[in-house]
C-alpha atoms as a PDB file:
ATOM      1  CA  UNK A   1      91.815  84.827  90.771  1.00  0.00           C
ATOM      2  CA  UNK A   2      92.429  85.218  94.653  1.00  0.00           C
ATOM      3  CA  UNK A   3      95.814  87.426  94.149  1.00  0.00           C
ATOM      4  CA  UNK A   4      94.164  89.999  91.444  1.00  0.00           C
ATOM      5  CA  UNK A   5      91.412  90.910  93.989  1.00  0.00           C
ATOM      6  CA  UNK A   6      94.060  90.872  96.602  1.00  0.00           C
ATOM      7  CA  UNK A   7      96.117  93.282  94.338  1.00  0.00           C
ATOM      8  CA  UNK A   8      93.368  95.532  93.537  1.00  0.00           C
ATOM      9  CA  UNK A   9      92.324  95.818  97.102  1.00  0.00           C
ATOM     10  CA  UNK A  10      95.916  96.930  97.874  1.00  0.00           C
ATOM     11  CA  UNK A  11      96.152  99.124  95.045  1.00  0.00           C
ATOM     12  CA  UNK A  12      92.518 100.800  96.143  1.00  0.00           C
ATOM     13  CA  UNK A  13      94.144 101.147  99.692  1.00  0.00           C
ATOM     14  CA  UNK A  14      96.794 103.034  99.118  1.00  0.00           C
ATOM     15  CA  UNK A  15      94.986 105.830  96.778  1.00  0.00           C
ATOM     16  CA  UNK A  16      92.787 106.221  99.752  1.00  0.00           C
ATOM     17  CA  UNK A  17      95.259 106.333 102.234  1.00  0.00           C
ATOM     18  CA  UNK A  18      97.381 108.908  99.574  1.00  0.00           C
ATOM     19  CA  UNK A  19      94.087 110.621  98.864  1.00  0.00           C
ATOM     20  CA  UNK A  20      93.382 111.592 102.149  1.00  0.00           C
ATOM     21  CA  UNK A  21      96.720 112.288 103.160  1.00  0.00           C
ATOM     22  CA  UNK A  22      96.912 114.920 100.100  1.00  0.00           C
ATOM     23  CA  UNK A  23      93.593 116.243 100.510  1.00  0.00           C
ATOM     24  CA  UNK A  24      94.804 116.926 104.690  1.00  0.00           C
ATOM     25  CA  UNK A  25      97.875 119.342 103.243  1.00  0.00           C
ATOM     26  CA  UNK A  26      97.897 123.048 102.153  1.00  0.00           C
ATOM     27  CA  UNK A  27      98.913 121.882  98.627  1.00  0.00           C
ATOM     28  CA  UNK A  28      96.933 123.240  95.125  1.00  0.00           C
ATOM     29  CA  UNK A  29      95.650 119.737  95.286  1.00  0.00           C
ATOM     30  CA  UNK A  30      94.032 119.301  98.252  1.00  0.00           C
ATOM     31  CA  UNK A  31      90.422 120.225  96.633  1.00  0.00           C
ATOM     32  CA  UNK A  32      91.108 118.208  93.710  1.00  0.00           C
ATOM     33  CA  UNK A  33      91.926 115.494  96.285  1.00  0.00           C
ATOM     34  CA  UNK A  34      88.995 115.942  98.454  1.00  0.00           C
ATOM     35  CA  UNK A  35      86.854 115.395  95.754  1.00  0.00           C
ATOM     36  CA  UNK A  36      88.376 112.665  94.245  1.00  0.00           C
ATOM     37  CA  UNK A  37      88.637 110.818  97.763  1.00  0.00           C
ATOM     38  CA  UNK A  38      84.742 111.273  98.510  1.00  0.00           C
ATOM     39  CA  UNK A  39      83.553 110.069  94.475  1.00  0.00           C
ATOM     40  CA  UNK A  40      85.461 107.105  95.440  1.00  0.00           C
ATOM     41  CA  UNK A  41      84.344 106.892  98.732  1.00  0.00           C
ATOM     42  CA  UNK A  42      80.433 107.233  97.215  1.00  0.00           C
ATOM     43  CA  UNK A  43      80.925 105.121  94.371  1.00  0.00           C
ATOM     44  CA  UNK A  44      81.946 102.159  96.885  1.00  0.00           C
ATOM     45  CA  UNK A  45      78.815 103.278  98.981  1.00  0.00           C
ATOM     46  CA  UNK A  46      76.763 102.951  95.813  1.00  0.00           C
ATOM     47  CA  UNK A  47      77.977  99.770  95.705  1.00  0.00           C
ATOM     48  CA  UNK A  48      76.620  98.542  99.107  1.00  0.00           C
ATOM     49  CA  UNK A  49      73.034  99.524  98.142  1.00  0.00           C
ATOM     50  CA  UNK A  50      73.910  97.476  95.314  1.00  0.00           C
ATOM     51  CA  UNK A  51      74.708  94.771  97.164  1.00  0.00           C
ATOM     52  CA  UNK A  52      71.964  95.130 100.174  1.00  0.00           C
ATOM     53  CA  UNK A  53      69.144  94.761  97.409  1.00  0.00           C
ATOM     54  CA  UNK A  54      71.032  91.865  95.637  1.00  0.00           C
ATOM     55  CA  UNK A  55      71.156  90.266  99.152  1.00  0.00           C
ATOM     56  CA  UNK A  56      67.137  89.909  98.975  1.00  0.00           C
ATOM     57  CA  UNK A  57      67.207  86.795  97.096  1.00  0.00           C
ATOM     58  CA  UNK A  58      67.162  83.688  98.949  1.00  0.00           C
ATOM     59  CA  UNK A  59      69.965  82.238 100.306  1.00  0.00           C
ATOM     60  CA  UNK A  60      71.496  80.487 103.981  1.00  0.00           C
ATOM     61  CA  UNK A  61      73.181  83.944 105.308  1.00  0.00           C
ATOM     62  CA  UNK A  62      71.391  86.729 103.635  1.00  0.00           C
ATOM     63  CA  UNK A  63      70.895  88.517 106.612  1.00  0.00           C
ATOM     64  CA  UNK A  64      74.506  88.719 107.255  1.00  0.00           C
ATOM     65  CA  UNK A  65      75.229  90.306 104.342  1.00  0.00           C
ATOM     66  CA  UNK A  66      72.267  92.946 104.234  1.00  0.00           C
ATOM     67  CA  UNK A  67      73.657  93.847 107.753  1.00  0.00           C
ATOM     68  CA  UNK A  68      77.501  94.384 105.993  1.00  0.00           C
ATOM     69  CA  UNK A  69      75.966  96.504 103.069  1.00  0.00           C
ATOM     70  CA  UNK A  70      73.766  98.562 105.419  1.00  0.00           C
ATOM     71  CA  UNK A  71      77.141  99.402 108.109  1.00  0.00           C
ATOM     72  CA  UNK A  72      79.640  99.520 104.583  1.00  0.00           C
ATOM     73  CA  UNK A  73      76.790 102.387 103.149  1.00  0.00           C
ATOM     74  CA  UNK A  74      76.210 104.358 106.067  1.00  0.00           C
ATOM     75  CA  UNK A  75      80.316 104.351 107.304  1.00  0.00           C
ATOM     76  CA  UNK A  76      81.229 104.984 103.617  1.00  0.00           C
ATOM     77  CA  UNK A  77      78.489 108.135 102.885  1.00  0.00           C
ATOM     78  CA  UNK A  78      79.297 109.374 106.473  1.00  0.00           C
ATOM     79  CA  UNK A  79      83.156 109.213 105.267  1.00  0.00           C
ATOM     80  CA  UNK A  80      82.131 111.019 101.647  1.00  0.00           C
ATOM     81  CA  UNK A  81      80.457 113.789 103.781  1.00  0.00           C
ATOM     82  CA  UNK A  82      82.627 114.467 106.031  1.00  0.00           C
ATOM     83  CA  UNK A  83      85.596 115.056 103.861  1.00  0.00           C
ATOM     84  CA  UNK A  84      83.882 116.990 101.668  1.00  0.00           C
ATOM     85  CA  UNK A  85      82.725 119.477 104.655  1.00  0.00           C
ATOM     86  CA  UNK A  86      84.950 122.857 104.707  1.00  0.00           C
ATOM     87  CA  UNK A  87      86.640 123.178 108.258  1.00  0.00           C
ATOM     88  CA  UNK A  88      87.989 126.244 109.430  1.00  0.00           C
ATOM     89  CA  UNK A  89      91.905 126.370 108.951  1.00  0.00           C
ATOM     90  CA  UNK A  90      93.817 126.250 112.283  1.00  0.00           C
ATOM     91  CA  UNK A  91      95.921 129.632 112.506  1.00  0.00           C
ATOM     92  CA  UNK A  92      99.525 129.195 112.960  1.00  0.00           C
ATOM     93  CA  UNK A  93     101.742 131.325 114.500  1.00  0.00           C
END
């Protein structure tokens, strides 16, 4: 069970990584990528709130993990935001 959530961690790695890296070019994709990259990116953010209100029942490190789901949200909506904000094109010469 180990090496299929090792797999699909990979897997989700590298379509970030290749996301971001299209969505960075002057390709016809890069706005299809942008978007793409910050639904994933606020899906997995969606995902922490999930998991901070989960993390209210009682158990021996709850704390721990309502202060990983509160970091994972706010790094992972900052991340959805901020590659979804236009930025001025640099002008080459």
């Amino acid at each position: 069970m180990a090496i299929i959530l090792l797999i699909f961690i990979g897997i989700l790695i590298t379509l970030l990584v290749s996301l971001s890296i299209v969505s960075r070019s002057d390709s016809a994709a890069a706005p299809f990528a942008k978007v793409l990259l910050s639904l994933i990116l606020g899906l997995m953010a969606l995902f922490c709130i999930y998991g901070f209100l989960a993390s209210f029942e009682p158990g021996e490190d709850a704390l721990a993990f309502k202060i990983g789901y509160g970091i994972g949200f706010f790094v992972l909506s900052s991340l959805a935001v901020w590659t979804l904000v236009a930025r001025k094109s640099s002008s080459r010469n």
